[in-house]
C-alpha atoms as a PDB file:
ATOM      1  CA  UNK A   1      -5.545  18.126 -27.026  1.00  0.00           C
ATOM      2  CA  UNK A   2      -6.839  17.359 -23.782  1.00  0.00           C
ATOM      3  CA  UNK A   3      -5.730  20.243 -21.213  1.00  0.00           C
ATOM      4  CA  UNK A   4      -4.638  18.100 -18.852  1.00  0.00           C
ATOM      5  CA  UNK A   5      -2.462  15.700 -20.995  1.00  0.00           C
ATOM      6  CA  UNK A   6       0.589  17.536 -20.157  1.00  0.00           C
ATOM      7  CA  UNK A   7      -0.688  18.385 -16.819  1.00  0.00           C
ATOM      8  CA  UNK A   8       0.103  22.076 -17.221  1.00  0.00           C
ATOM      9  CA  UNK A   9      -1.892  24.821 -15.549  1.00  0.00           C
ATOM     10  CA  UNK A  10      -3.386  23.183 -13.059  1.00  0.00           C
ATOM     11  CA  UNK A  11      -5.022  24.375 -10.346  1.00  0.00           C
ATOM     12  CA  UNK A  12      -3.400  24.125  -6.939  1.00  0.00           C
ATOM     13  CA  UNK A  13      -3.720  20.229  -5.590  1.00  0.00           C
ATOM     14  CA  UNK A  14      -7.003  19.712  -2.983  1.00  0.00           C
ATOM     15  CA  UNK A  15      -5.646  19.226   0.467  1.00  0.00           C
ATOM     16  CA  UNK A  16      -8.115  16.817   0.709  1.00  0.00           C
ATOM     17  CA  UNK A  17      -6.914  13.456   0.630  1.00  0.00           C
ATOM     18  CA  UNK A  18      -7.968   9.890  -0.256  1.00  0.00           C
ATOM     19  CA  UNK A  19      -6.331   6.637   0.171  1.00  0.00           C
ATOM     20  CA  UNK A  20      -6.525   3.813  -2.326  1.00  0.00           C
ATOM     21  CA  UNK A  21      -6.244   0.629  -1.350  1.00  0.00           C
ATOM     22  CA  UNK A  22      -5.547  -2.707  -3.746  1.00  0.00           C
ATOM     23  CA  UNK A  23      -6.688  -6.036  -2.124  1.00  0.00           C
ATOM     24  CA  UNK A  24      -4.419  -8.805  -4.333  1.00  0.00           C
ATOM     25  CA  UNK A  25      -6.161 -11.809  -5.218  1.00  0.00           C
ATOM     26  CA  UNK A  26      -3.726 -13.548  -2.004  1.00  0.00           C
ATOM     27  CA  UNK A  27      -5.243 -10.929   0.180  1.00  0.00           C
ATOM     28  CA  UNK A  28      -2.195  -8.827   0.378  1.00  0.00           C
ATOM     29  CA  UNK A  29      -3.573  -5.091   0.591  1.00  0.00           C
ATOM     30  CA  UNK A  30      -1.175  -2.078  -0.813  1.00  0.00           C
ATOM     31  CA  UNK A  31      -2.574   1.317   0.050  1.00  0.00           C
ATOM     32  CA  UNK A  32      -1.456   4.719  -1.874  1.00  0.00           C
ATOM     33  CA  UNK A  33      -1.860   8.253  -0.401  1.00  0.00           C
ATOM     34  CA  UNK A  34      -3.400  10.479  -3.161  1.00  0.00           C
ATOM     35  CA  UNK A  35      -4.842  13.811  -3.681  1.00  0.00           C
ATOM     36  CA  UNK A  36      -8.393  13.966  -3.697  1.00  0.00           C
ATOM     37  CA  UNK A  37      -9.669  15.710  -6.877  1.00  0.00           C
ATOM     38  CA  UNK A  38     -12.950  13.994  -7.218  1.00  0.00           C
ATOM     39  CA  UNK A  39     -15.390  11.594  -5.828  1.00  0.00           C
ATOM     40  CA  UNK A  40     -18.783  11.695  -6.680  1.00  0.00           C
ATOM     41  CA  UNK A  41     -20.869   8.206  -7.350  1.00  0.00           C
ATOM     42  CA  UNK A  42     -19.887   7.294 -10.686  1.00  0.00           C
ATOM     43  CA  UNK A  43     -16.640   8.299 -10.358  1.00  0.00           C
ATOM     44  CA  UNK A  44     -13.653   8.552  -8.056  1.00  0.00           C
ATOM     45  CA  UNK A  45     -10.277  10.569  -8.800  1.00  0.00           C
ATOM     46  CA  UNK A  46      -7.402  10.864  -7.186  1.00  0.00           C
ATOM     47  CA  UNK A  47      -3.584  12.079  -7.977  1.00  0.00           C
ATOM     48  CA  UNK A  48      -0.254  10.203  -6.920  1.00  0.00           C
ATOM     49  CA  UNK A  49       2.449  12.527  -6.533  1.00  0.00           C
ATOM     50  CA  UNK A  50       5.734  10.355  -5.940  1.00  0.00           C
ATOM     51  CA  UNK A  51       7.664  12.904  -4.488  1.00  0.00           C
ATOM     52  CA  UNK A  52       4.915  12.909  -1.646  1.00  0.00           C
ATOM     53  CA  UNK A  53       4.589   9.470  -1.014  1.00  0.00           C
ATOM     54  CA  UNK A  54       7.076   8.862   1.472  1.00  0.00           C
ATOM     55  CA  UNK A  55       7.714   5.343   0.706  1.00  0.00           C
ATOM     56  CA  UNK A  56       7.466   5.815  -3.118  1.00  0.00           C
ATOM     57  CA  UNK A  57      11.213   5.765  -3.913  1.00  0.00           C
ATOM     58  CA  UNK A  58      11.692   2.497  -1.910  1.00  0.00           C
ATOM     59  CA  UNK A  59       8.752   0.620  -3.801  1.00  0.00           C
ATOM     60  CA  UNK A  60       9.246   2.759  -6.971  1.00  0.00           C
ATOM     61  CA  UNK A  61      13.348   3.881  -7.030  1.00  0.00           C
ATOM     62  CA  UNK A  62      12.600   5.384 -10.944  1.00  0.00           C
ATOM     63  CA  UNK A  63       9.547   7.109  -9.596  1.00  0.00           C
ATOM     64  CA  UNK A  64      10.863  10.317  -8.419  1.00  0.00           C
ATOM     65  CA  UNK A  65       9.190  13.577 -10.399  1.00  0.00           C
ATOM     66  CA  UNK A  66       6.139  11.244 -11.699  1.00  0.00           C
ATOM     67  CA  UNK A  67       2.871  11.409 -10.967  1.00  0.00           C
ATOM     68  CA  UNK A  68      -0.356   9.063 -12.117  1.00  0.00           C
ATOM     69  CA  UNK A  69      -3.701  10.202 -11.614  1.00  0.00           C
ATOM     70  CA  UNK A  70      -6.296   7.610 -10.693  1.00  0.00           C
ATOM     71  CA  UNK A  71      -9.473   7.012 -11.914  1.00  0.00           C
ATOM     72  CA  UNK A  72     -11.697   4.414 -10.375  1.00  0.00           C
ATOM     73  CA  UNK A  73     -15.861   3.539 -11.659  1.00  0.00           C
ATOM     74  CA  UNK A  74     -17.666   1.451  -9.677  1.00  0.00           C
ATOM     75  CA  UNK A  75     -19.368   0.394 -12.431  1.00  0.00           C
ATOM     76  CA  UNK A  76     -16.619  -0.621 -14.406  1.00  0.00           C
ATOM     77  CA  UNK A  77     -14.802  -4.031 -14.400  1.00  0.00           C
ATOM     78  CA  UNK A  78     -11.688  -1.731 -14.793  1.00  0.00           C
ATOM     79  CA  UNK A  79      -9.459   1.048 -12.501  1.00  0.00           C
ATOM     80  CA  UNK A  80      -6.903   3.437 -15.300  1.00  0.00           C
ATOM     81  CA  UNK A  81      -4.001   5.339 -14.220  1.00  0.00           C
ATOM     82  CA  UNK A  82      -2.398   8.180 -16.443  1.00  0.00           C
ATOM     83  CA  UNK A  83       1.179   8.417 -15.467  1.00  0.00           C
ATOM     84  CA  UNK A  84       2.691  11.335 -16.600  1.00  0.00           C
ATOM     85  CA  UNK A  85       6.779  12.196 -16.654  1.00  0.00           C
ATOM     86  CA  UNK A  86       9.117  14.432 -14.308  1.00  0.00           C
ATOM     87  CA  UNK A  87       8.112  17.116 -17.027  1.00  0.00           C
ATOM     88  CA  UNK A  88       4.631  16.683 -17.163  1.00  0.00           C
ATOM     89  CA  UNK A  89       4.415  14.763 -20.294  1.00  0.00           C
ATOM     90  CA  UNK A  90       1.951  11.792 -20.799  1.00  0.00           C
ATOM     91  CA  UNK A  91       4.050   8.887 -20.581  1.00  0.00           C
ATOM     92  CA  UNK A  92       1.271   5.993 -20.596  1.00  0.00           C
ATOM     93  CA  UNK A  93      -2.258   4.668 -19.793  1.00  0.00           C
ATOM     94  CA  UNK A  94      -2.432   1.727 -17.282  1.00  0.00           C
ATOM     95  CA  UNK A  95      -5.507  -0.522 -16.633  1.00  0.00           C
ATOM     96  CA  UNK A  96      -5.847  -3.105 -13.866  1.00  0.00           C
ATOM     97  CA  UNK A  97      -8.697  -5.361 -14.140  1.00  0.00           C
ATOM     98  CA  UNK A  98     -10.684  -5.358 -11.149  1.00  0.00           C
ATOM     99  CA  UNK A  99     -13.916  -6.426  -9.040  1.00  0.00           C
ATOM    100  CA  UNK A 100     -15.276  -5.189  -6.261  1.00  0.00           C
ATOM    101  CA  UNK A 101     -14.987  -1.122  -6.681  1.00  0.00           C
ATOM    102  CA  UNK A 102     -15.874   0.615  -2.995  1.00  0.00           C
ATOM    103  CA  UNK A 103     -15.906   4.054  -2.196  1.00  0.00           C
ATOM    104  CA  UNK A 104     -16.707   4.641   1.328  1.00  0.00           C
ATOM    105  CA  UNK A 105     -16.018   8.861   1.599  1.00  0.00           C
ATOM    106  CA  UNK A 106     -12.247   8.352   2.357  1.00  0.00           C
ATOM    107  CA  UNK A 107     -10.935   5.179   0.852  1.00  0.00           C
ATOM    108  CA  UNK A 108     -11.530   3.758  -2.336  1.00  0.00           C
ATOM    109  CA  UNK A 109     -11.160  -0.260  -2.231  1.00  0.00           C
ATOM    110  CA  UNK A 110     -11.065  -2.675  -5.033  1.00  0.00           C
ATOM    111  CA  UNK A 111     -10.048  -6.458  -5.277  1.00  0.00           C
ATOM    112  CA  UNK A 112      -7.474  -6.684  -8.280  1.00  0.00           C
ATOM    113  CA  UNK A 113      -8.087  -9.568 -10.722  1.00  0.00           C
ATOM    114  CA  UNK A 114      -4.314  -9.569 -12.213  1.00  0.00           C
ATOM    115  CA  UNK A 115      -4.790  -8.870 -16.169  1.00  0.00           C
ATOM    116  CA  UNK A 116      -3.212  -5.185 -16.982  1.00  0.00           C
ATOM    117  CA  UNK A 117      -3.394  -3.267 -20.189  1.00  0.00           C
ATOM    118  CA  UNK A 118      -0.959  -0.539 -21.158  1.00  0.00           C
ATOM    119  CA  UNK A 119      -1.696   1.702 -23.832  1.00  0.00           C
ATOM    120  CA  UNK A 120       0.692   4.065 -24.801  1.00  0.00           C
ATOM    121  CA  UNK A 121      -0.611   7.663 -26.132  1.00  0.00           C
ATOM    122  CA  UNK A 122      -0.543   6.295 -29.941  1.00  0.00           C
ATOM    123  CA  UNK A 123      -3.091   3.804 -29.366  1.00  0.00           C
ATOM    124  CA  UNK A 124      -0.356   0.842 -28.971  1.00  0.00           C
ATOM    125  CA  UNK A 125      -1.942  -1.741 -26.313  1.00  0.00           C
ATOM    126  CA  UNK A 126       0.117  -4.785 -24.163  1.00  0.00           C
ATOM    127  CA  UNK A 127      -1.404  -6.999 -22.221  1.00  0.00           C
ATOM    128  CA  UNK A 128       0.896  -7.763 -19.079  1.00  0.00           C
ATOM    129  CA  UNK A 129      -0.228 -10.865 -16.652  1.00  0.00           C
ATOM    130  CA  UNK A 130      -1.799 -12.712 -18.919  1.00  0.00           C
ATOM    131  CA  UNK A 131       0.430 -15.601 -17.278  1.00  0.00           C
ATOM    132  CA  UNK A 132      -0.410 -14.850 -13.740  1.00  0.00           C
ATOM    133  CA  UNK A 133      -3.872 -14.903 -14.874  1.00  0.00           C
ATOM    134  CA  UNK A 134      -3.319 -18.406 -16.222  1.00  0.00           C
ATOM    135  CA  UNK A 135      -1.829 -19.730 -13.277  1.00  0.00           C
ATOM    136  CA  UNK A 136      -4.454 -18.389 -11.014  1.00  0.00           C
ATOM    137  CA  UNK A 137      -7.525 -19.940 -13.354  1.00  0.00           C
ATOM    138  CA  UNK A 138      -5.532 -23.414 -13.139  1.00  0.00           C
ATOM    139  CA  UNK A 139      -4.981 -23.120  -9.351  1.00  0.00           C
ATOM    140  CA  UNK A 140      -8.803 -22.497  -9.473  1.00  0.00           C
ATOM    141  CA  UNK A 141      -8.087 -19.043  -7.713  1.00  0.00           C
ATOM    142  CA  UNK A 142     -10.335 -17.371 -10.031  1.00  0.00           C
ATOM    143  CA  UNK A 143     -14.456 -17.596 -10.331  1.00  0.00           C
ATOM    144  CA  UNK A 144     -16.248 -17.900 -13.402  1.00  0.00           C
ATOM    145  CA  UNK A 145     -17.358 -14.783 -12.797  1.00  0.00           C
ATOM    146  CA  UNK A 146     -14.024 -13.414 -12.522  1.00  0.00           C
ATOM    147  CA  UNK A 147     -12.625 -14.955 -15.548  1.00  0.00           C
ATOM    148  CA  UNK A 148     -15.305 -13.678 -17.754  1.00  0.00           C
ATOM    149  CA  UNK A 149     -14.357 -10.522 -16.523  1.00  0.00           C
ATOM    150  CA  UNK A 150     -10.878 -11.088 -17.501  1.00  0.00           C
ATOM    151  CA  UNK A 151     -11.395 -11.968 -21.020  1.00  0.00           C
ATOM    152  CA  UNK A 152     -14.708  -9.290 -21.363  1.00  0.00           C
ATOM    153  CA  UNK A 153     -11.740  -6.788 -20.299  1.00  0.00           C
ATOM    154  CA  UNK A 154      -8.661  -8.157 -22.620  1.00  0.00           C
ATOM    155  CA  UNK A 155     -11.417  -7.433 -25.469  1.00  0.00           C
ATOM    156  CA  UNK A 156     -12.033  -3.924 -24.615  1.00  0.00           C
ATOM    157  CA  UNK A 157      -8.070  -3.394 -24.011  1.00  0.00           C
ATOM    158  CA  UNK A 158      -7.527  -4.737 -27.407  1.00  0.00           C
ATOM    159  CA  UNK A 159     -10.684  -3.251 -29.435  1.00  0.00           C
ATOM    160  CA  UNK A 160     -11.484  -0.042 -27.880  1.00  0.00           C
ATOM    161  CA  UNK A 161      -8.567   1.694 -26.450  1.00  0.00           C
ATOM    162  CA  UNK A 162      -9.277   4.963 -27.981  1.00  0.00           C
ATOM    163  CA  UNK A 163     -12.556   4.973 -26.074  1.00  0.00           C
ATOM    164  CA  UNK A 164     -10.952   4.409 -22.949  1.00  0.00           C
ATOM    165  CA  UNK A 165      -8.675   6.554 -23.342  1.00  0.00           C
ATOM    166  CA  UNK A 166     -11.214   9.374 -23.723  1.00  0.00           C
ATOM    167  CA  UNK A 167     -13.114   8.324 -20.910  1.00  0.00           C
ATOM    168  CA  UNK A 168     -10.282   8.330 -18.566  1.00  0.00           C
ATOM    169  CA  UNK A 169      -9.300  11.599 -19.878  1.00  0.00           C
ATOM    170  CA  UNK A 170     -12.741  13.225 -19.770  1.00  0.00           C
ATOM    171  CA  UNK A 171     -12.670  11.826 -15.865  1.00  0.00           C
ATOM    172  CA  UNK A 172      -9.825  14.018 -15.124  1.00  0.00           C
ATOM    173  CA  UNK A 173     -10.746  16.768 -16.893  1.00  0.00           C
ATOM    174  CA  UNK A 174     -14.183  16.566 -14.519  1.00  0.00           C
ATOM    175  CA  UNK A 175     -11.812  16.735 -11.931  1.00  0.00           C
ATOM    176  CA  UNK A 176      -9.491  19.594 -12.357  1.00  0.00           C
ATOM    177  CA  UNK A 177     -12.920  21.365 -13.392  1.00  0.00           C
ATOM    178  CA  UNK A 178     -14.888  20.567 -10.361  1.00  0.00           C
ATOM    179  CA  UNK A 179     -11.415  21.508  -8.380  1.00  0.00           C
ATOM    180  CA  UNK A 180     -11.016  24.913 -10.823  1.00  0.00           C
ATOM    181  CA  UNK A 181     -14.838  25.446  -9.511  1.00  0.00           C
ATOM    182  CA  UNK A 182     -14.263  25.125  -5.524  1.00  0.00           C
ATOM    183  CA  UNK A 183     -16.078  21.511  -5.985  1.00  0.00           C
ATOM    184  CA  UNK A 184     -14.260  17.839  -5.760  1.00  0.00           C
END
């Protein structure tokens, strides 16, 4: 099992931070302060901490004790979080479909194109938004380019989750190495 799945012994949190910020398909931008455990130029990792989030309990009143670490490629049509419980236990995998992956030394920025995957540790995958994604390709919202990124993503939800699932867990584990090692 992956060291980090139950996120015990880890090494004390960077101070470093990073923020991330979501740009909605309306425009509307949400922003997240995270811990900064890794950026490098294939890949970008940060760690939510609820508790530390000062306005986490007012968007999130269930959140309290969680934490999600964030993994972001800008390569990749996708952005996975790993939420984990109060206890440190994996809870689930989360993947937002996205476009436009930034990195600019402080603040990773990426335009969110609606469809979400959960996969739950056993392999189990939903699709969520699949009607928001619907409503946006009918209000002509979407590009081609966009919705071919949609669908190209439901596939590799729904065919390869185990893959993903390693990659976003080999991601962290880069991480808390590079932050074991004095790097990030």
């Amino acid at each position: 099992m992956s060291e980090s799945l139950d996120c015990s012994d880890l090494p004390p949190a960077p101070i470093a931070t990073i923020t991330e910020r979501k740009v909605a398909l309306d425009g509307r931008i949400l922003e997240f302060p995270l811990e900064r455990w890794l950026t490098t130029a294939e890949v970008i990792v940060g760690r939510w901490v609820a508790d530390q989030d000062p306005r986490a309990i007012e968007r999130y009143p269930r959140a309290s004790g969680f934490t999600s670490w964030g993994v972001w490629w800008p390569d990749k049509p996708y952005s996975a979080y790993r939420l984990h419980r109060p206890d440190g236990s994996l809870r689930v995998y989360r993947l937002d479909t996205v476009d436009r992956v930034c990195f600019d030394g402080q603040t990773v920025e990426f335009h969110d194109l609606l469809l979400d995957a959960l996969i739950r540790p056993d392999g189990e995958v939903t699709i969520e938004d699949e009607d928001e994604v619907e409503e946006a390709t009918t209000e002509r919202k979407l590009s081609i380019e966009q919705r071919w990124r949609i669908e190209w993503t439901k596939h590799l939800y729904l065919n390869r989750s185990a893959l993903l699932m390693e990659r976003i867990d080999a991601a962290i584990e880069q991480a808390i190495a590079s932050v074991r090692t004095g790097g990030g």
